[in-house]
C-alpha atoms as a PDB file:
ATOM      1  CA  UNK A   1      14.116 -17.813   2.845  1.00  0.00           C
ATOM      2  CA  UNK A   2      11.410 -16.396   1.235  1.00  0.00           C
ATOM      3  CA  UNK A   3      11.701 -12.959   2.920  1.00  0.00           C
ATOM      4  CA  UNK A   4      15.221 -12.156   1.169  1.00  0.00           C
ATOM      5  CA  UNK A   5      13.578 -12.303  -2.170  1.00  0.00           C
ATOM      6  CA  UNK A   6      11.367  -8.931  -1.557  1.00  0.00           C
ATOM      7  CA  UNK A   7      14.204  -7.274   0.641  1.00  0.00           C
ATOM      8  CA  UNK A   8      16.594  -7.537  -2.441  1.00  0.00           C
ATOM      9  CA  UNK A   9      14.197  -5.488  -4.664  1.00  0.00           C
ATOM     10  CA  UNK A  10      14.105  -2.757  -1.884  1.00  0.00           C
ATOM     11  CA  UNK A  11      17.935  -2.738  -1.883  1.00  0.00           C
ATOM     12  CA  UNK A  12      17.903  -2.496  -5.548  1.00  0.00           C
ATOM     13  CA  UNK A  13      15.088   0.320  -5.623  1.00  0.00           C
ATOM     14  CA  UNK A  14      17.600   1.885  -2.482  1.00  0.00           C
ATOM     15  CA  UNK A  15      20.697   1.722  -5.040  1.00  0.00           C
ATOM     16  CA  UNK A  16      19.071   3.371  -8.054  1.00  0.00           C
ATOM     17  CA  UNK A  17      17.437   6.302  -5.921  1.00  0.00           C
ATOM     18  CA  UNK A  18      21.016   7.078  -5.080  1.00  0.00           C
ATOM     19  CA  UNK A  19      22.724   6.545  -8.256  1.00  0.00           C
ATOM     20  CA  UNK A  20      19.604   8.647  -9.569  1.00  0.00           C
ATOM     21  CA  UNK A  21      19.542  11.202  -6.487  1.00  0.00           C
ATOM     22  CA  UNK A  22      20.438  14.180  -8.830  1.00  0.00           C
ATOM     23  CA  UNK A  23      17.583  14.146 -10.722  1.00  0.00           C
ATOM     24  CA  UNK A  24      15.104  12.999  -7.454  1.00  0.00           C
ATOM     25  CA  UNK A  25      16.373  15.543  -5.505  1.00  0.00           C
ATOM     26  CA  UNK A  26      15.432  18.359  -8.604  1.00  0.00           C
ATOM     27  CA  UNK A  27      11.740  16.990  -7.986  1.00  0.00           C
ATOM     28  CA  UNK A  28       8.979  15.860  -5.263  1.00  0.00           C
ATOM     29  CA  UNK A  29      10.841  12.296  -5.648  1.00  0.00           C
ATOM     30  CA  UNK A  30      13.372  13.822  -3.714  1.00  0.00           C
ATOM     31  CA  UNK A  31      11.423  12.453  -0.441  1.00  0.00           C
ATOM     32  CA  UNK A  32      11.757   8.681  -1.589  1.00  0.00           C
ATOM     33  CA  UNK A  33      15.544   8.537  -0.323  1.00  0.00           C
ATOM     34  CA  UNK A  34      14.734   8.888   3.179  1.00  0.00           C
ATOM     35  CA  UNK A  35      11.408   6.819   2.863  1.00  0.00           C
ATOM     36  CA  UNK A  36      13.606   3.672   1.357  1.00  0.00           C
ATOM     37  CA  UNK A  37      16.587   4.179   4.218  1.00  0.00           C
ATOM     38  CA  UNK A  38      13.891   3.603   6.826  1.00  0.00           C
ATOM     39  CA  UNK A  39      12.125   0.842   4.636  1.00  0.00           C
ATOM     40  CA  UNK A  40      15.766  -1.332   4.323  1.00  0.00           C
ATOM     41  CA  UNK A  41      16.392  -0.134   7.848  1.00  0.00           C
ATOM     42  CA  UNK A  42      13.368  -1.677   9.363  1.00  0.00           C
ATOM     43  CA  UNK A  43      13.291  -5.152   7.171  1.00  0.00           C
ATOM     44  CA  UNK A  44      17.135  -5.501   8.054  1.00  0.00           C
ATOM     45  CA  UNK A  45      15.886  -5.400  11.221  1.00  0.00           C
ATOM     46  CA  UNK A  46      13.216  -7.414  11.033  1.00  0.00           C
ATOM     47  CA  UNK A  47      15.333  -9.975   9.475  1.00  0.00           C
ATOM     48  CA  UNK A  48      17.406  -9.924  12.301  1.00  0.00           C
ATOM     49  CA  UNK A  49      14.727 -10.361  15.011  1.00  0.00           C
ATOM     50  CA  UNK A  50      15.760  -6.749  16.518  1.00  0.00           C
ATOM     51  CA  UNK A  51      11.666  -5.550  16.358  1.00  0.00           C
ATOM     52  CA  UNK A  52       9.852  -8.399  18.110  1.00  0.00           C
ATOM     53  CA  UNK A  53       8.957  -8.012  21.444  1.00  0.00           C
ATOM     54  CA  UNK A  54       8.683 -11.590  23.065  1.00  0.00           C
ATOM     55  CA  UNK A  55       9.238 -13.303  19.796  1.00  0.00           C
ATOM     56  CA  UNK A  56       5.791 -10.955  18.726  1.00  0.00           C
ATOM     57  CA  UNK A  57       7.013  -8.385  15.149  1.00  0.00           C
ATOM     58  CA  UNK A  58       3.577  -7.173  15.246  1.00  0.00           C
ATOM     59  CA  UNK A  59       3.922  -3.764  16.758  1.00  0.00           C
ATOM     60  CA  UNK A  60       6.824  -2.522  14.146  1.00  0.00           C
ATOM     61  CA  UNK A  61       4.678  -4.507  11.387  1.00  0.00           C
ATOM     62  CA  UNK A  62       1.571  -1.820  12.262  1.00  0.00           C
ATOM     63  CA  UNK A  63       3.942   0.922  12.665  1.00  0.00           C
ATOM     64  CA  UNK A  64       5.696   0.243   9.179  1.00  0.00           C
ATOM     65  CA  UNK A  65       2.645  -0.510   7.167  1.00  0.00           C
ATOM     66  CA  UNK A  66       0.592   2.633   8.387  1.00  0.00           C
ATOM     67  CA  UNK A  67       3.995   4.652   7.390  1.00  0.00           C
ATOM     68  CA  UNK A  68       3.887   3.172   4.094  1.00  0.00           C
ATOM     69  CA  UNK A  69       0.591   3.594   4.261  1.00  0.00           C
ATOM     70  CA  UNK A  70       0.813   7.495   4.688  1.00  0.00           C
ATOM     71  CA  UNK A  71       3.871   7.874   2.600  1.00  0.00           C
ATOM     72  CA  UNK A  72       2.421   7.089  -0.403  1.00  0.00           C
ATOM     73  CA  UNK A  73      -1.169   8.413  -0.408  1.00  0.00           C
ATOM     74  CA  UNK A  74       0.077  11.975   0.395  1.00  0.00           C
ATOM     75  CA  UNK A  75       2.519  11.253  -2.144  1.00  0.00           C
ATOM     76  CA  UNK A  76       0.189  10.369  -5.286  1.00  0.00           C
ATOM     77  CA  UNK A  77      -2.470  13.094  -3.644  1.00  0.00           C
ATOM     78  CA  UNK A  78      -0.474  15.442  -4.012  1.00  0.00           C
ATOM     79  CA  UNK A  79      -0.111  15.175  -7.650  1.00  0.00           C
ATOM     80  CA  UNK A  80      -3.490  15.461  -8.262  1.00  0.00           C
ATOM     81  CA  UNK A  81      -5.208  18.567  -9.971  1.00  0.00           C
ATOM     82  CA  UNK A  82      -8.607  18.298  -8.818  1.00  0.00           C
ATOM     83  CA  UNK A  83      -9.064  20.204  -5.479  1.00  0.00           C
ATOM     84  CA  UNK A  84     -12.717  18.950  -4.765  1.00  0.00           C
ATOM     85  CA  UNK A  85     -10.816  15.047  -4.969  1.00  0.00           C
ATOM     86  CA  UNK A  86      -7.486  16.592  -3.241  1.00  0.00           C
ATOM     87  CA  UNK A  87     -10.077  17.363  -0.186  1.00  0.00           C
ATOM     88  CA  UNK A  88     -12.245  14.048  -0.090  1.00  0.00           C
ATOM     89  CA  UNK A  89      -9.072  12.482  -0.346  1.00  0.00           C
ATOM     90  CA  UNK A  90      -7.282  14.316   2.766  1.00  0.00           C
ATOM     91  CA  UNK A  91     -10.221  13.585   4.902  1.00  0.00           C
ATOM     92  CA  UNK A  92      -9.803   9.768   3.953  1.00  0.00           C
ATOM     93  CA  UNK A  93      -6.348   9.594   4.816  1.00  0.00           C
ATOM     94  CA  UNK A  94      -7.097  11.234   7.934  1.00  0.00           C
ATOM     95  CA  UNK A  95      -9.848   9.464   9.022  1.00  0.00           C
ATOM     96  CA  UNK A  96      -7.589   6.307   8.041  1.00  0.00           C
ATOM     97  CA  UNK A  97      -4.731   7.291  10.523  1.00  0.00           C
ATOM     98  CA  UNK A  98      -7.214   8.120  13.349  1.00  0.00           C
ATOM     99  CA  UNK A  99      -9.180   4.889  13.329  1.00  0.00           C
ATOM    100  CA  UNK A 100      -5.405   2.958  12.821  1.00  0.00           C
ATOM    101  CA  UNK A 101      -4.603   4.938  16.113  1.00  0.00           C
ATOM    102  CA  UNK A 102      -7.879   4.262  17.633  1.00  0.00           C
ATOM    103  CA  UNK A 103      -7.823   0.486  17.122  1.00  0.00           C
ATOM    104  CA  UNK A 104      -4.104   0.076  18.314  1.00  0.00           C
ATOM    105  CA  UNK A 105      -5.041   1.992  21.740  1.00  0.00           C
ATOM    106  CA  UNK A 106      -8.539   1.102  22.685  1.00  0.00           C
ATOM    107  CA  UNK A 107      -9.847  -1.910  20.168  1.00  0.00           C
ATOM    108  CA  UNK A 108      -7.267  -4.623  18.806  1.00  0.00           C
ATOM    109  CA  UNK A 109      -4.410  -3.883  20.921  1.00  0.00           C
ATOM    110  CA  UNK A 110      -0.448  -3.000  19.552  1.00  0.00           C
ATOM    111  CA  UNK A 111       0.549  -6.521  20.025  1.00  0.00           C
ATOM    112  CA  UNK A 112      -2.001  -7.216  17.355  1.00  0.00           C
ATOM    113  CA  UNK A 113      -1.751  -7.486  14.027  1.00  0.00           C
ATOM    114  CA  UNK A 114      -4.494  -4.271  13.084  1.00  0.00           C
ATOM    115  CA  UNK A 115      -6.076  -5.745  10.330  1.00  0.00           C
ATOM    116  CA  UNK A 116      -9.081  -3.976  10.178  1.00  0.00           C
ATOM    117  CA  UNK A 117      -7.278  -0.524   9.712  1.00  0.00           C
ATOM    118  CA  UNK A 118      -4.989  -1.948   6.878  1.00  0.00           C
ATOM    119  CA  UNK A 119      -7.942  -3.160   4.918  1.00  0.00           C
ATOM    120  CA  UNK A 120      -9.397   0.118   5.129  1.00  0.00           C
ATOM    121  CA  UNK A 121      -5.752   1.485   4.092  1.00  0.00           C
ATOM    122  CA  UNK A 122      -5.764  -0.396   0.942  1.00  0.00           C
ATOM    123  CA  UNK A 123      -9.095   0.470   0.057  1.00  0.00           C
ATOM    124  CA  UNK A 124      -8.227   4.351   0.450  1.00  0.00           C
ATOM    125  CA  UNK A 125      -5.603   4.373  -1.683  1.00  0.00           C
ATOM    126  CA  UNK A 126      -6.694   1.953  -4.437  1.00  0.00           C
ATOM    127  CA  UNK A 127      -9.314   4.841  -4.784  1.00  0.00           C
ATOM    128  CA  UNK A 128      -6.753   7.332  -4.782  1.00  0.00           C
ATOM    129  CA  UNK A 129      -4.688   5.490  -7.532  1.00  0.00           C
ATOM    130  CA  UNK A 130      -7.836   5.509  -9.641  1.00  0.00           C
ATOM    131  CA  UNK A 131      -8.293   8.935  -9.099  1.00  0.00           C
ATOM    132  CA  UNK A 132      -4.358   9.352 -10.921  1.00  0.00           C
ATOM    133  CA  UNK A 133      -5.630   7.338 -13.320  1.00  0.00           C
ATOM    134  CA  UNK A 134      -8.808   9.087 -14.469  1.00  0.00           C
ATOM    135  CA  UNK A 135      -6.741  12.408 -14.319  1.00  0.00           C
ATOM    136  CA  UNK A 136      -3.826  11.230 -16.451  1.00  0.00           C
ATOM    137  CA  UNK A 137      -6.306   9.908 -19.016  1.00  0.00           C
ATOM    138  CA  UNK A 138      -7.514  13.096 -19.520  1.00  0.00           C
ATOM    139  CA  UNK A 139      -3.984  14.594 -19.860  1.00  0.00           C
ATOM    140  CA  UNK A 140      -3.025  11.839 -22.135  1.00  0.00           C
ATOM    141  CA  UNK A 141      -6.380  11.649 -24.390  1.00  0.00           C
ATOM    142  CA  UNK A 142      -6.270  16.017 -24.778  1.00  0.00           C
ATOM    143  CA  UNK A 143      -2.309  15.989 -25.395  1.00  0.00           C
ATOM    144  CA  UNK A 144      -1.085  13.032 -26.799  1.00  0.00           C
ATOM    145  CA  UNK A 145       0.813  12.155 -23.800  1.00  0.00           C
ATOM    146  CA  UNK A 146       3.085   9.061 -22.986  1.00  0.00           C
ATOM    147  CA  UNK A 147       2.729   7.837 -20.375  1.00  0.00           C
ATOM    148  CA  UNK A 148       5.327   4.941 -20.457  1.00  0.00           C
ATOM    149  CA  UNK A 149       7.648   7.977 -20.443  1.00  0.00           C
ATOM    150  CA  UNK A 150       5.765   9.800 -16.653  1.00  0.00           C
ATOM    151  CA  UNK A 151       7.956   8.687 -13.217  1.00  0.00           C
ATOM    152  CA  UNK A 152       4.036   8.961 -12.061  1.00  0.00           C
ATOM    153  CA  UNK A 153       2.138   6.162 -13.977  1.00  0.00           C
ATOM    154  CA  UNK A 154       4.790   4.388 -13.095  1.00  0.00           C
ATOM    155  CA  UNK A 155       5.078   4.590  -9.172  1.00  0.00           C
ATOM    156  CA  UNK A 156       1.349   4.798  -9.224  1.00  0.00           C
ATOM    157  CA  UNK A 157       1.249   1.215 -11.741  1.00  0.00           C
ATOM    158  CA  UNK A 158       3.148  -0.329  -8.813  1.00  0.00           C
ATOM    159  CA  UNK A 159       1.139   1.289  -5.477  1.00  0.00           C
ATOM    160  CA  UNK A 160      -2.122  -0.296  -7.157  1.00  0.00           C
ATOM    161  CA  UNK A 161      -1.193  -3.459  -7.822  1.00  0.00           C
ATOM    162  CA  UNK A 162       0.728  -3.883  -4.603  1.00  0.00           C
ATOM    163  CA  UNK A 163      -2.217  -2.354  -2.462  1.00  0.00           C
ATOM    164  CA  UNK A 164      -4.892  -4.821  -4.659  1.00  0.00           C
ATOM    165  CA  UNK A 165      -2.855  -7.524  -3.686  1.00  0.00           C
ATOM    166  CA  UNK A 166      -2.930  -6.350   0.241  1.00  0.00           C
ATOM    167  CA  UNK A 167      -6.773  -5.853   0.201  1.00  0.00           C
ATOM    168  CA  UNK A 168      -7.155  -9.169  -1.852  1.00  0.00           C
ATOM    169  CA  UNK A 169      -5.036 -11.366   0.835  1.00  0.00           C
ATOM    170  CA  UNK A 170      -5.749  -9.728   4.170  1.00  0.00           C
ATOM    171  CA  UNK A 171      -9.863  -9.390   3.085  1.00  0.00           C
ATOM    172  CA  UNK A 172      -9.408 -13.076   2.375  1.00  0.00           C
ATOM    173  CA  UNK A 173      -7.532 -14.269   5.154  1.00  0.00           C
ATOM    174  CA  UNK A 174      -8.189 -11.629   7.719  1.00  0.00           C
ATOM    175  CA  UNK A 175      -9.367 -14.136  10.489  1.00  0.00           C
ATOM    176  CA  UNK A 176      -6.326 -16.579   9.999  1.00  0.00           C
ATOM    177  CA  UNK A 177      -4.055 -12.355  10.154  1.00  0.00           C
ATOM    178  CA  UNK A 178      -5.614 -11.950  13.013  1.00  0.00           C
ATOM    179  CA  UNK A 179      -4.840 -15.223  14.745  1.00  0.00           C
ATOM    180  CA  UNK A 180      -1.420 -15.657  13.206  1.00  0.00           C
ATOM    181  CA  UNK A 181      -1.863 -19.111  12.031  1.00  0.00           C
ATOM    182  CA  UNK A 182       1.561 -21.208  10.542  1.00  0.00           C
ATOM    183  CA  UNK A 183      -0.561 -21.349   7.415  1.00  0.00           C
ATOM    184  CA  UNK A 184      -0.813 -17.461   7.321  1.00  0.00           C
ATOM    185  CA  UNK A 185       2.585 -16.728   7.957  1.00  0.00           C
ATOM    186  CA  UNK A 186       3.835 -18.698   5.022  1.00  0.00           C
ATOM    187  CA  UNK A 187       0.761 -17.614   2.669  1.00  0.00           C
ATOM    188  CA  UNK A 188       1.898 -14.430   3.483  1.00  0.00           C
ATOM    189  CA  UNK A 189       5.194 -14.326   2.601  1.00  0.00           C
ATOM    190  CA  UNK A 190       4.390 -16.015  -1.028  1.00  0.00           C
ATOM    191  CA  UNK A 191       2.234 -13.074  -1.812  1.00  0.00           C
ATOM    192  CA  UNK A 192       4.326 -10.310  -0.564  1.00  0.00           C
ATOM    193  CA  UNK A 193       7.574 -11.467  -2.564  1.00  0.00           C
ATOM    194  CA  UNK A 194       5.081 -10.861  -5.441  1.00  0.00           C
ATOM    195  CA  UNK A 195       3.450  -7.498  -4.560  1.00  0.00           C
ATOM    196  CA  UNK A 196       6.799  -6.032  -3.461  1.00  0.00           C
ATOM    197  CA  UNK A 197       8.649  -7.111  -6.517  1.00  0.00           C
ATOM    198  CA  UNK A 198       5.746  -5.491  -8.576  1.00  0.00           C
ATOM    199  CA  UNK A 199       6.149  -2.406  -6.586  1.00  0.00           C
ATOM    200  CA  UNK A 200       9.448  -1.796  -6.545  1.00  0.00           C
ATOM    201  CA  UNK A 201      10.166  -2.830 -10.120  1.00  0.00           C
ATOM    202  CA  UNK A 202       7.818   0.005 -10.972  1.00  0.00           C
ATOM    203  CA  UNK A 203       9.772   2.286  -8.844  1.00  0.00           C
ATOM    204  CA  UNK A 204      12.831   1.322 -10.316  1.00  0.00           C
ATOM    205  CA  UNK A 205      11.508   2.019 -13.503  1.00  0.00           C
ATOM    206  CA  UNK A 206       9.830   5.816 -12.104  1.00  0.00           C
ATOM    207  CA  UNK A 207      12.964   6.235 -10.830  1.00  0.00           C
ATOM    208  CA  UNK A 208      14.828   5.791 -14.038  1.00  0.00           C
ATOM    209  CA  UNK A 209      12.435   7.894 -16.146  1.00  0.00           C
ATOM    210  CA  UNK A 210      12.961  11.016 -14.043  1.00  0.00           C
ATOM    211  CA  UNK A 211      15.623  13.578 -15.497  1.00  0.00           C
ATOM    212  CA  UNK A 212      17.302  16.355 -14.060  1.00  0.00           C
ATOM    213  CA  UNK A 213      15.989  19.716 -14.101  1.00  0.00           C
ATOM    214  CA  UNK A 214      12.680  17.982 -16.024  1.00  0.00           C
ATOM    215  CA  UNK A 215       8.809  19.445 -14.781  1.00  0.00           C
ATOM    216  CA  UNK A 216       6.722  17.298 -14.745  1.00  0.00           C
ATOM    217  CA  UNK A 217       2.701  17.790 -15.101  1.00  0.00           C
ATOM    218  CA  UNK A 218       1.144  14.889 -13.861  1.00  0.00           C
ATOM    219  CA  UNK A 219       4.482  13.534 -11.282  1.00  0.00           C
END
């Protein structure tokens, strides 16, 4: 089953946060050991059926994706320099979580997959990864910098490409989301194996460049 595939690279990223907790718990990584418990607590859920709600996973699927969602934009915000971004970006976020809210309650309902809001997710925090990006350039270009070598580029590498991939699919096939089409479902699945292996790969690999005691500039 296609779902295993991606819930194996969670475990994995799981296993080398705590093999690695010394060192993530000496820096603002320190908050990804909770935040992967939950994420291996809710797929092993999901995997056993223990979420849906007359055969319907939607409603942990909205609550999951906007915590993800959350989780990782105040994450990569908060290593940012700029405050004038830092700001724009805060009021994104927000205004991101209040129309999610809005559009549960009053517009697409919680049994619903809330596709609107996680289009609007992705686009929020592609822009914030590009904001990391044009911040460590300047870093790198002024200091000679490696950035193979920064947890950062890393975690931020994998955010991107998995967020592209969301905005890609779900602006694509939004209307067959919506509708939960057969055709969907399995479409689905294909692409999130991919974007989730990407992502966690790159976390594995943040994960492994942090070391204990180390500061770093740019996360």
């Amino acid at each position: 089953m296609t779902f295993d595939i991606y819930f194996g690279f969670e475990l994995l990223a799981l296993f080398i946060a705590i093999i690695k907790s010394k060192s993530l718990l000496q820096s603002v990584y320190k908050y990804f050991l909770p935040f992967l418990v939950l994420i291996v607590l809710y797929e092993t859920g999901s995997l056993y059926n223990k979420f849906a709600i007359g055969n319907n996973n939607t409603l942990a699927t909205n609550v999951i994706t906007t915590i993800e969602f959350a989780f990782y934009s105040f994450f990569i915000r908060n290593t940012l320099k700029n405050q004038s971004y830092k700001k724009i970006i805060l009021i994104s976020i927000y205004a991101c979580l209040a129309y999610n809210l809005i559009s549960l309650v009053f517009i697409q309902g919680l049994m619903t997959l809330n596709v609107s809001a996680i289009i609007m997710q992705t686009i929020v925090i592609i822009l914030i990864t590009g904001v990391y990006f044009w911040e460590l350039m300047q870093v790198s270009f002024s200091n000679s910098l490696s950035i193979i070598k920064l947890p950062g580029f890393w975690l931020t590498t994998g955010v991107l490409f998995f967020y592209l991939g969301e905005f890609l699919f779900f602006a694509s096939f939004g209307y067959m989301a919506y509708k939960r089409h057969y055709e969907y479902i399995m479409l689905y699945r294909m692409i999130a194996d991919m974007a989730n292996a990407v992502l966690y790969t790159c976390l594995i690999i943040s994960f492994l460049c942090l070391k204990p005691t180390r500061k770093l500039s740019i996360s």
